[in-house]
C-alpha atoms as a PDB file:
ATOM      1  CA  UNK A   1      -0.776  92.885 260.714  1.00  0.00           C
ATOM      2  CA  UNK A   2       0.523  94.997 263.061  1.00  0.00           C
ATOM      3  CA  UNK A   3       4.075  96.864 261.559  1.00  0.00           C
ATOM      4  CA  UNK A   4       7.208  95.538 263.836  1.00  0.00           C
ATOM      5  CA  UNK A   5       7.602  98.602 266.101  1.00  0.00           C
ATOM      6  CA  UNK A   6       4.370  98.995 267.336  1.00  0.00           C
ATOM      7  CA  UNK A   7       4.827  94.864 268.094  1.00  0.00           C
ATOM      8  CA  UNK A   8       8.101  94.887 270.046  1.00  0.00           C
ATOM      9  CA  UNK A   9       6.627  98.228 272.060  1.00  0.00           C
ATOM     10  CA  UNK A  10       3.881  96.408 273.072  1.00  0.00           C
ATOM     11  CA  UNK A  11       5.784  93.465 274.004  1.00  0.00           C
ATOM     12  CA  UNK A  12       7.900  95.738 276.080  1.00  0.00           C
ATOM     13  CA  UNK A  13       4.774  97.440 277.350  1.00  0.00           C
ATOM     14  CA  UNK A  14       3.652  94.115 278.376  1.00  0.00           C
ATOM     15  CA  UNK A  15       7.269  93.559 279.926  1.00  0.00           C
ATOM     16  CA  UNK A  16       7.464  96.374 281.684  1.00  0.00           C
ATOM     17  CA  UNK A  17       3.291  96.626 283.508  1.00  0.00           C
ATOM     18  CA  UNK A  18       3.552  92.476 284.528  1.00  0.00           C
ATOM     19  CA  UNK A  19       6.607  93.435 286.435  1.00  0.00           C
ATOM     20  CA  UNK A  20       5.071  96.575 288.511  1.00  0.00           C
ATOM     21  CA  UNK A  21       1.689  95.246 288.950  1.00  0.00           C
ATOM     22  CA  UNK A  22       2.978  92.152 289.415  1.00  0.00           C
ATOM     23  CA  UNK A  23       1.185  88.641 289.726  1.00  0.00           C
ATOM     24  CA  UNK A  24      -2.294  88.880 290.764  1.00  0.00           C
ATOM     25  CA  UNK A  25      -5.566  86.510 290.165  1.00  0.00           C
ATOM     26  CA  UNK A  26      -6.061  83.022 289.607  1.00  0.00           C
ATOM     27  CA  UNK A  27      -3.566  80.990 287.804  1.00  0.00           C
ATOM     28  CA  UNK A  28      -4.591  80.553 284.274  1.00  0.00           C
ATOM     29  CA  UNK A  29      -3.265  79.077 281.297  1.00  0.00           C
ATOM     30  CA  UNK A  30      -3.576  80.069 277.470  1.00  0.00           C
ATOM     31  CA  UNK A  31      -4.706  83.902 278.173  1.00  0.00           C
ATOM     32  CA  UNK A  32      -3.770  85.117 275.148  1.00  0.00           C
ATOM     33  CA  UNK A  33      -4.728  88.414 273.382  1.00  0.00           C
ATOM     34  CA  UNK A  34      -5.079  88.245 269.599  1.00  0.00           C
ATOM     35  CA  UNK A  35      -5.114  90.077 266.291  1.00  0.00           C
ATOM     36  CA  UNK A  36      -6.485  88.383 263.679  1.00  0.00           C
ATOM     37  CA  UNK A  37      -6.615  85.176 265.699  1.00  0.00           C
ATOM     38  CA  UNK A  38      -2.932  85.376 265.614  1.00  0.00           C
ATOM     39  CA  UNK A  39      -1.017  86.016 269.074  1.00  0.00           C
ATOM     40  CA  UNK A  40       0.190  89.899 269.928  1.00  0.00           C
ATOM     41  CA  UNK A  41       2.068  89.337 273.163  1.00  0.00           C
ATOM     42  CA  UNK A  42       3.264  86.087 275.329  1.00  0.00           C
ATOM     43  CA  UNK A  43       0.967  85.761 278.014  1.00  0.00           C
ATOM     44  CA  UNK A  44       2.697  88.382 280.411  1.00  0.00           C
ATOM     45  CA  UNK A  45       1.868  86.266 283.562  1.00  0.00           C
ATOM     46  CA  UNK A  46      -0.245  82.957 285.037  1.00  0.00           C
ATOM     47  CA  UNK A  47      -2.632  85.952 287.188  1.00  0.00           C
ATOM     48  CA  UNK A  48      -6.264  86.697 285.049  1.00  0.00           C
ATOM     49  CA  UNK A  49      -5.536  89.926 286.695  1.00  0.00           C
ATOM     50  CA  UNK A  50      -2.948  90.777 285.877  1.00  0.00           C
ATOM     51  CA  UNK A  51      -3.325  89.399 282.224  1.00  0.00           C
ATOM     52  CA  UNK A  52      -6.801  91.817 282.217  1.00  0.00           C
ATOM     53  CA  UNK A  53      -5.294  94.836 283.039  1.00  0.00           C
ATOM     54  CA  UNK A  54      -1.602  94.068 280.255  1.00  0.00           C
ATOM     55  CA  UNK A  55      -4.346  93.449 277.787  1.00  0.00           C
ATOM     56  CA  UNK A  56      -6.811  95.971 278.543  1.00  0.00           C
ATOM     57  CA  UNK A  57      -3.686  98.520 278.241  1.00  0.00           C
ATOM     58  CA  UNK A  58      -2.422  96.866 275.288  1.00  0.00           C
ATOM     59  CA  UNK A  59      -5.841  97.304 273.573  1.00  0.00           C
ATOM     60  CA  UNK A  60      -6.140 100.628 274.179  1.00  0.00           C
ATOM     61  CA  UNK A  61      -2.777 101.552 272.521  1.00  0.00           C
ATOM     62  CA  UNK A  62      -3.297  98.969 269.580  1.00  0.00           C
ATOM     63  CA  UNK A  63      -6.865 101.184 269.067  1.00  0.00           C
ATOM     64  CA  UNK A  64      -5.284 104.554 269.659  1.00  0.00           C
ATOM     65  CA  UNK A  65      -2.696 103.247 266.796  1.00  0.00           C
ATOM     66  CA  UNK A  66      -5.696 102.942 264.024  1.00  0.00           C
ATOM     67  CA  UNK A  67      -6.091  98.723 264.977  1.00  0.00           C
ATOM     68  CA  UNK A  68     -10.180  98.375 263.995  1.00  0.00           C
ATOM     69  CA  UNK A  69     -11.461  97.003 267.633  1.00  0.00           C
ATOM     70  CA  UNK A  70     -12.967  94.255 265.395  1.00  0.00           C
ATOM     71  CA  UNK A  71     -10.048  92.465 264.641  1.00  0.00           C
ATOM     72  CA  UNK A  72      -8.500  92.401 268.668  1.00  0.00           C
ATOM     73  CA  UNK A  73     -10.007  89.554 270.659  1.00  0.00           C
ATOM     74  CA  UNK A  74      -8.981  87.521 273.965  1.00  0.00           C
ATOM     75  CA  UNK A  75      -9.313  84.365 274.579  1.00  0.00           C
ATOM     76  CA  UNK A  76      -9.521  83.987 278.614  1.00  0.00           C
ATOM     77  CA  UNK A  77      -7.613  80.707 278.793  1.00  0.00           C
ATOM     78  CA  UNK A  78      -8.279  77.885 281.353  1.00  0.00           C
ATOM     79  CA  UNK A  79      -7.868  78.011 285.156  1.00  0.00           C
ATOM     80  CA  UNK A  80      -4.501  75.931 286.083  1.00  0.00           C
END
């Protein structure tokens, strides 16, 4: 479980990178990236791209903060 700071930073994180990348890719529903099969994040925006690169960001800081890359999966969704 991930302790309540590092989950409202990444939410903010999340916040922060969909608004200055903005909304790219095709429209997809139900992008989600999970810990323990359990949500971390709303799905930031409807673009896979942009999703990709939130997530792939996200990922990186949820390793860097001692998160076994085991447990962190994504499930892509469906195209809207």
């Amino acid at each position: 479980m991930l302790e309540a700071k590092l989950k409202m930073n990444l939410l903010n994180i999340s916040s922060l990178i969909a608004r200055t990348y903005g909304d790219h890719g095709s429209c997809v529903m139900g992008y989600n990236l999970l810990l323990d099969g359990k949500p971390v994040v709303p799905q930031p925006a409807q673009g896979s791209s942009t999703c990709e690169f939130v997530y792939s960001t996200l990922t990186r800081i949820m390793k860097a903060n001692g998160v076994d890359e085991s447990r962190i999966t994504i499930n892509y969704g469906v195209m809207d």
